[in-house]
PDB file of N, CA and C in Angstrom:
ATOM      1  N   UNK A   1     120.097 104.385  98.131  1.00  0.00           N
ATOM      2  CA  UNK A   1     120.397 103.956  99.474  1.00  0.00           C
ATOM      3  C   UNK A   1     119.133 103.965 100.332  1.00  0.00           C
ATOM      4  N   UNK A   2     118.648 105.257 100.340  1.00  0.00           N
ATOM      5  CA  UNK A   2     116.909 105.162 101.108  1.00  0.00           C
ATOM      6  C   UNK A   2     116.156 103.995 100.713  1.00  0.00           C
ATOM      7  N   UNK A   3     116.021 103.502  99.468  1.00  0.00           N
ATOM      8  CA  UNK A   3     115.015 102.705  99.210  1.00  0.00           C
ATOM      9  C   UNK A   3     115.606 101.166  99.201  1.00  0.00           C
ATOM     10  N   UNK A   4     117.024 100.926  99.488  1.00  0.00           N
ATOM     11  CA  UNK A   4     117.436  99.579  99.919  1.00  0.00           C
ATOM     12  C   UNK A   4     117.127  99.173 101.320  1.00  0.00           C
ATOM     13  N   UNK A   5     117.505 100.689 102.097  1.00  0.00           N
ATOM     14  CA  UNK A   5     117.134 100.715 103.785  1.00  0.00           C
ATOM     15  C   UNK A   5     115.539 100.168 103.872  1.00  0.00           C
ATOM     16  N   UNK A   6     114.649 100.890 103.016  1.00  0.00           N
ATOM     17  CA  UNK A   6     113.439 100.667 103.038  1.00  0.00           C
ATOM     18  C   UNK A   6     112.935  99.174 102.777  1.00  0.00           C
ATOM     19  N   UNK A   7     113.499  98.980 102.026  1.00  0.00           N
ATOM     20  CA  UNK A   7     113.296  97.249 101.997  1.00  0.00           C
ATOM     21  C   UNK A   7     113.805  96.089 102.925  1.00  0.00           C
ATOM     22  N   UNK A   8     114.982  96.782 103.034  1.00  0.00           N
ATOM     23  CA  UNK A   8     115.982  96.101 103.902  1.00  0.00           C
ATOM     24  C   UNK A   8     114.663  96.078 105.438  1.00  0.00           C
ATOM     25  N   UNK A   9     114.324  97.196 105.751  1.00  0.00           N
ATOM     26  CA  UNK A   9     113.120  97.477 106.730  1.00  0.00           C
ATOM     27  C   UNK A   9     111.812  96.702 106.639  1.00  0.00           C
ATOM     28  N   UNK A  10     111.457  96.444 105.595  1.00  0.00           N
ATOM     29  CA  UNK A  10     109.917  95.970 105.320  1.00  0.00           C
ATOM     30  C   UNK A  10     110.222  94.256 105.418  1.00  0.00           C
ATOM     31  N   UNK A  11     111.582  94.010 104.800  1.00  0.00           N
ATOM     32  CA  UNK A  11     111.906  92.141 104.520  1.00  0.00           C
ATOM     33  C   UNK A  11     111.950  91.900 105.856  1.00  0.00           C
ATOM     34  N   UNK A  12     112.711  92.794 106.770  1.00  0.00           N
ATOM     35  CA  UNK A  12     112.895  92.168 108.368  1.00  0.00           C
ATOM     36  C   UNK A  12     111.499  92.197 109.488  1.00  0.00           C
ATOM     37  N   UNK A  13     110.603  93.072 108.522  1.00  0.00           N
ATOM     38  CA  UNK A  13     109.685  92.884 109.608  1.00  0.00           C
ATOM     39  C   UNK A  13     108.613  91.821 109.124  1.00  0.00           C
ATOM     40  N   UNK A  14     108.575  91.655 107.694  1.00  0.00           N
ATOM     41  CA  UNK A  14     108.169  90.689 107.264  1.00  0.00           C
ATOM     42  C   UNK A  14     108.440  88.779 107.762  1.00  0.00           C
ATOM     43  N   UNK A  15     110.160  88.768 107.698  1.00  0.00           N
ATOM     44  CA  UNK A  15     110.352  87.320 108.143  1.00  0.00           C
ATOM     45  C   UNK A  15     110.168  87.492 109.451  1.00  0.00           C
ATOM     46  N   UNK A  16     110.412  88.922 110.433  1.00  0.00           N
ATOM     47  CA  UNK A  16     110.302  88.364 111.957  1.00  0.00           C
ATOM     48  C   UNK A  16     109.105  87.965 112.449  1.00  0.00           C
ATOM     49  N   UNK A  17     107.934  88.449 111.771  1.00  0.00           N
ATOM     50  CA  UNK A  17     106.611  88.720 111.856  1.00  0.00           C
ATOM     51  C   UNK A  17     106.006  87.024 111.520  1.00  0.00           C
ATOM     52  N   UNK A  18     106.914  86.542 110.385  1.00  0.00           N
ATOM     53  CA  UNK A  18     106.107  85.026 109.851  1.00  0.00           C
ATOM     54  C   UNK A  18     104.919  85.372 109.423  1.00  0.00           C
ATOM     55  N   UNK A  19     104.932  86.670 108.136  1.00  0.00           N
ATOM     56  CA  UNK A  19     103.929  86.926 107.450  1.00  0.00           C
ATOM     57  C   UNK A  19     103.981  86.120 106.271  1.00  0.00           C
ATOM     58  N   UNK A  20     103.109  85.545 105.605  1.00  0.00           N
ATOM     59  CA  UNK A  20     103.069  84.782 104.276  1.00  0.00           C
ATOM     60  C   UNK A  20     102.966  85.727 103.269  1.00  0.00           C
ATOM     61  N   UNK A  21     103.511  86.555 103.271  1.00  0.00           N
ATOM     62  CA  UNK A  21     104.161  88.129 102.394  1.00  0.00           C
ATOM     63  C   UNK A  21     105.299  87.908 101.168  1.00  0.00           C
ATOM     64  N   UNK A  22     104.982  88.332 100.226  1.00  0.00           N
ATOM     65  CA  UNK A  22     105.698  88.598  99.209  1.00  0.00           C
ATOM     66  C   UNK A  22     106.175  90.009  99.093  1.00  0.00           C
ATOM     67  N   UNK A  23     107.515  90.096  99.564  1.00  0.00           N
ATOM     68  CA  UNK A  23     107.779  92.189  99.637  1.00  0.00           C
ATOM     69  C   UNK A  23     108.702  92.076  97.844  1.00  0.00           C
ATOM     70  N   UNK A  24     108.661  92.847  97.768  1.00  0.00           N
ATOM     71  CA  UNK A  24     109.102  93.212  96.018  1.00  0.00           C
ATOM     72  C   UNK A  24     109.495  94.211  95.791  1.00  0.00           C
ATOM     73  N   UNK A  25     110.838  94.656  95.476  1.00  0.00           N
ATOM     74  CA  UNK A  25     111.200  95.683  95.590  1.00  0.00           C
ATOM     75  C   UNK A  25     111.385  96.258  93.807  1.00  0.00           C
ATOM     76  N   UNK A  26     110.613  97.010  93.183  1.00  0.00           N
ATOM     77  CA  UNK A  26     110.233  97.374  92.015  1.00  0.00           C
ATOM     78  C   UNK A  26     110.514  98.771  91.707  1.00  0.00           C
ATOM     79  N   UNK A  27     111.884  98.736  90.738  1.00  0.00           N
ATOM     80  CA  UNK A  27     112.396 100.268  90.195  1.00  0.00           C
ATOM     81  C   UNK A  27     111.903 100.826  88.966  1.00  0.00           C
ATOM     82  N   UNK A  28     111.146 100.325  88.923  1.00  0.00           N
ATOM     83  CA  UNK A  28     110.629 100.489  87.415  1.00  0.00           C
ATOM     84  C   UNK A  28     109.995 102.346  87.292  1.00  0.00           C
ATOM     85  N   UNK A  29     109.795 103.250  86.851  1.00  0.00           N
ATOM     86  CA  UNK A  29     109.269 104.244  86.372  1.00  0.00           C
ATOM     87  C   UNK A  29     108.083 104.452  85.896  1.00  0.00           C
ATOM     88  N   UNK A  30     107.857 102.838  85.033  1.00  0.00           N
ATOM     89  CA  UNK A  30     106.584 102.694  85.042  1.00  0.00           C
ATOM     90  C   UNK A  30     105.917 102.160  86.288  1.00  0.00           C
ATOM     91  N   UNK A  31     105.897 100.990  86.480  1.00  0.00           N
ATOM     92  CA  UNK A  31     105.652 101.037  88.064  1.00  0.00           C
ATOM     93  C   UNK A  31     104.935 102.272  89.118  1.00  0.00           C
ATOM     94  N   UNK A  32     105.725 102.861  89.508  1.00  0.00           N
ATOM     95  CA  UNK A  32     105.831 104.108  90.113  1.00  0.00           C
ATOM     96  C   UNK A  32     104.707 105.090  89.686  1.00  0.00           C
ATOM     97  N   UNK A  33     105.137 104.960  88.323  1.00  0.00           N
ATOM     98  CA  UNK A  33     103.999 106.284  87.676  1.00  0.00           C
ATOM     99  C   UNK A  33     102.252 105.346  87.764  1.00  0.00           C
ATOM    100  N   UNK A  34     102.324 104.004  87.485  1.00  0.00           N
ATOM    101  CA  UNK A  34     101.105 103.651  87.594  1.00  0.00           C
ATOM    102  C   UNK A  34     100.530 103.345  89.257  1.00  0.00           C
ATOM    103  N   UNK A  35     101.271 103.678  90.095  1.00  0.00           N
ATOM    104  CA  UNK A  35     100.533 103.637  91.453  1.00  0.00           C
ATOM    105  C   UNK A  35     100.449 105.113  92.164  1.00  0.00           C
ATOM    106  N   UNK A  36     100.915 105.930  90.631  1.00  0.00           N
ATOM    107  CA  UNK A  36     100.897 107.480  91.300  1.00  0.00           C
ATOM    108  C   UNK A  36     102.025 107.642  92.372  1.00  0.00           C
ATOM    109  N   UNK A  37     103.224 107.024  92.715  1.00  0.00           N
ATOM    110  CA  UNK A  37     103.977 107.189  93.869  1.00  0.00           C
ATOM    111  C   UNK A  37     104.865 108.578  92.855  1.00  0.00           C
ATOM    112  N   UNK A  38     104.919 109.807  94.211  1.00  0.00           N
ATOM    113  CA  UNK A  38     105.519 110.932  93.503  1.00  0.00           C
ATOM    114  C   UNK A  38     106.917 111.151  94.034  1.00  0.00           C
ATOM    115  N   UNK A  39     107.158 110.455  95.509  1.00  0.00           N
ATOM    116  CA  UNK A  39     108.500 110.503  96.026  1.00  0.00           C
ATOM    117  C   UNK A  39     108.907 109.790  96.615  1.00  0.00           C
ATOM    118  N   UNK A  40     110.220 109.034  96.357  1.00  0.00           N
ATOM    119  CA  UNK A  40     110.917 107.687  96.669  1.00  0.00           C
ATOM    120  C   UNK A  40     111.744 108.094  98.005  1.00  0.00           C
ATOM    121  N   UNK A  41     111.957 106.473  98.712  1.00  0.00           N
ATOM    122  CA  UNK A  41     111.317 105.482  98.766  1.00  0.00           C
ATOM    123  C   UNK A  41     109.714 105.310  99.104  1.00  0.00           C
ATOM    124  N   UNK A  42     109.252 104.086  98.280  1.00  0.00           N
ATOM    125  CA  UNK A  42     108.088 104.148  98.469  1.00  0.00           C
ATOM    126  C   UNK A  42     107.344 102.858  98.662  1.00  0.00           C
ATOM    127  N   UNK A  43     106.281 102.593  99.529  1.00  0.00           N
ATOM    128  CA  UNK A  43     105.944 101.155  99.818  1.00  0.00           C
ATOM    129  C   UNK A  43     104.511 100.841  99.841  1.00  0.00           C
ATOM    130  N   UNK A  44     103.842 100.197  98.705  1.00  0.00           N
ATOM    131  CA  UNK A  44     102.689  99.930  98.506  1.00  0.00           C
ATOM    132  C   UNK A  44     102.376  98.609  99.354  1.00  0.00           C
ATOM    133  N   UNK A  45     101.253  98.329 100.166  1.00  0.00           N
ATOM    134  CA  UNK A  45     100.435  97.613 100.167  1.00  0.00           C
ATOM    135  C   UNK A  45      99.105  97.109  99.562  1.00  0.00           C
ATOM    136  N   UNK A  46      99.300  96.165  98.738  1.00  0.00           N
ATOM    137  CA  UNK A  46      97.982  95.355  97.868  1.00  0.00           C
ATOM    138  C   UNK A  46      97.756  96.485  96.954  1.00  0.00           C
ATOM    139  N   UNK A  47      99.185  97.154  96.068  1.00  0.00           N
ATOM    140  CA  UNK A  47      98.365  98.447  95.138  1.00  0.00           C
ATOM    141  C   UNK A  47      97.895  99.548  95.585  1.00  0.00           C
ATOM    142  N   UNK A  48      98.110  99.777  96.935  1.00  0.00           N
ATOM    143  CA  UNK A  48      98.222 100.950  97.405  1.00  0.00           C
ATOM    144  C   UNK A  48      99.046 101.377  97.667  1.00  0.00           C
ATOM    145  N   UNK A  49      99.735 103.071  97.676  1.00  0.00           N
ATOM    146  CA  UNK A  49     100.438 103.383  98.286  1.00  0.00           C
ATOM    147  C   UNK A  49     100.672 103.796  99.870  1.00  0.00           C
ATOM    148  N   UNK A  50     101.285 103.369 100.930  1.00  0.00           N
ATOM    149  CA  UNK A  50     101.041 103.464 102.262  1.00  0.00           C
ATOM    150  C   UNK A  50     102.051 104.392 102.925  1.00  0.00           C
ATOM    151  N   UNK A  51     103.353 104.217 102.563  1.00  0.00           N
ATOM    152  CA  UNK A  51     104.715 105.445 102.985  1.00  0.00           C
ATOM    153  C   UNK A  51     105.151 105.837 101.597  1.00  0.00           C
ATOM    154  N   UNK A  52     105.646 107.083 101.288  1.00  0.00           N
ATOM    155  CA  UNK A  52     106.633 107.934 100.420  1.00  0.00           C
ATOM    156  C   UNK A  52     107.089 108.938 100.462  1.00  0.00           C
ATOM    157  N   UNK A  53     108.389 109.028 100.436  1.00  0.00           N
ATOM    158  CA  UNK A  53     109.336 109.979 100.550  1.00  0.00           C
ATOM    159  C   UNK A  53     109.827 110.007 101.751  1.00  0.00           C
ATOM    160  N   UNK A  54     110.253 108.122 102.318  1.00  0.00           N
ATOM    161  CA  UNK A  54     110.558 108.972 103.757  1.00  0.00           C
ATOM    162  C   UNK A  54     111.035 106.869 103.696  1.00  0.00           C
ATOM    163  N   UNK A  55     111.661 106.896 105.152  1.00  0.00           N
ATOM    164  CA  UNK A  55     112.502 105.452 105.545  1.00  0.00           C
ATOM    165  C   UNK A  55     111.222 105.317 106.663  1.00  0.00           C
ATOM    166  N   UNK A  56     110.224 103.969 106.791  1.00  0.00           N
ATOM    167  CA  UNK A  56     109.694 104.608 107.556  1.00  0.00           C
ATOM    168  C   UNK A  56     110.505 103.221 108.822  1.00  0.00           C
ATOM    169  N   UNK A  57     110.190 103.500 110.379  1.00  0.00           N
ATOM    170  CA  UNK A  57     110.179 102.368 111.095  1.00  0.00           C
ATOM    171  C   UNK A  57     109.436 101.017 111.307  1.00  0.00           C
ATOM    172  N   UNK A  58     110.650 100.371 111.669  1.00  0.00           N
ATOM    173  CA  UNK A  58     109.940  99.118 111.844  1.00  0.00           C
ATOM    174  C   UNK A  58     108.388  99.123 112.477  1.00  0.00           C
ATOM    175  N   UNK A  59     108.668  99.672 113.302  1.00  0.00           N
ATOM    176  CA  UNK A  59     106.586  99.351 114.457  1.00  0.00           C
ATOM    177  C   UNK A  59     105.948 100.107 113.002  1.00  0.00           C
ATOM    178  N   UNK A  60     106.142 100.922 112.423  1.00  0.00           N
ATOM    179  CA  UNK A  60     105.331 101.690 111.185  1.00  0.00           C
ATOM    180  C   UNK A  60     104.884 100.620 110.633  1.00  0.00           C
ATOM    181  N   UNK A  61     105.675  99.664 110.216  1.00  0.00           N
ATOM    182  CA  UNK A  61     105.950  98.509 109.095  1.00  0.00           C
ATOM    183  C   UNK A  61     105.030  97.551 109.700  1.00  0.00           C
ATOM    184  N   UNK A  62     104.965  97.458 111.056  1.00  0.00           N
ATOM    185  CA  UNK A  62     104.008  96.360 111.805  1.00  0.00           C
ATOM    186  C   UNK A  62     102.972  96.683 111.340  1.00  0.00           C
ATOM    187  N   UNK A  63     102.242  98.037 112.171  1.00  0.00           N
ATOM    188  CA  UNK A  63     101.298  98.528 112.345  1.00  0.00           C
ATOM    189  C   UNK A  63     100.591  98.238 111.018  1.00  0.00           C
ATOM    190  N   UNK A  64     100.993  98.794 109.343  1.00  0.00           N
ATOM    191  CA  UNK A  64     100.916  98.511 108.519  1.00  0.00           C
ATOM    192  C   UNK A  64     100.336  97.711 108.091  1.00  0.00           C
ATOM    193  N   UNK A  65     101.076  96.355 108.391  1.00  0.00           N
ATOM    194  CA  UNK A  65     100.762  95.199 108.312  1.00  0.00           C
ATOM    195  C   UNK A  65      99.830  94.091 109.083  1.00  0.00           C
ATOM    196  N   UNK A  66      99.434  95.037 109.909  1.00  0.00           N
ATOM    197  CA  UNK A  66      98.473  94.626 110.936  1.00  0.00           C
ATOM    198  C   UNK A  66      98.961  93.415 111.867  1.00  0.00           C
ATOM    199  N   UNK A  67     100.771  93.554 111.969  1.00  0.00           N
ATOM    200  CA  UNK A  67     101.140  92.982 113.346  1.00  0.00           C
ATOM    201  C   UNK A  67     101.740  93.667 114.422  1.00  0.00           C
ATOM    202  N   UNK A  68     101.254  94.844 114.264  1.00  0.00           N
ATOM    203  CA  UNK A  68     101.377  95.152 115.992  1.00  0.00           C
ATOM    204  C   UNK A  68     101.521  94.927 116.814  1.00  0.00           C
TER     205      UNK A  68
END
């Protein structure tokens, strides 16, 4: 449920924003273990990890994304 919210969070700030963004929501184990993410939900930018273990907010999600 956290990590649907979390997406559900990142897709809306994505289309409101009119970012040319691909969000991807990836359960994989492997996945996970190869970006080192240790606690879900979790949200990489470009192969990084940026939030985990937590729902974060929308302005988070801006800021992030550098639309502030």
């Amino acid at each position: 449920t956290r990590c649907k919210e979390t997406y559900r969070v990142v897709r809306h700030v994505v289309e409101q924003s009119g970012l040319n963004a691909e969000v991807v929501k990836d359960e994989s184990i492997e996945r996970m273990m190869a970006l080192g993410l240790m606690a879900t939900p979790g949200i990489a930018v470009d192969g990084k990890i940026v939030v985990s273990g937590r729902i974060p907010k929308a302005e988070e999600v801006r800021q992030l994304l550098g639309v502030a």
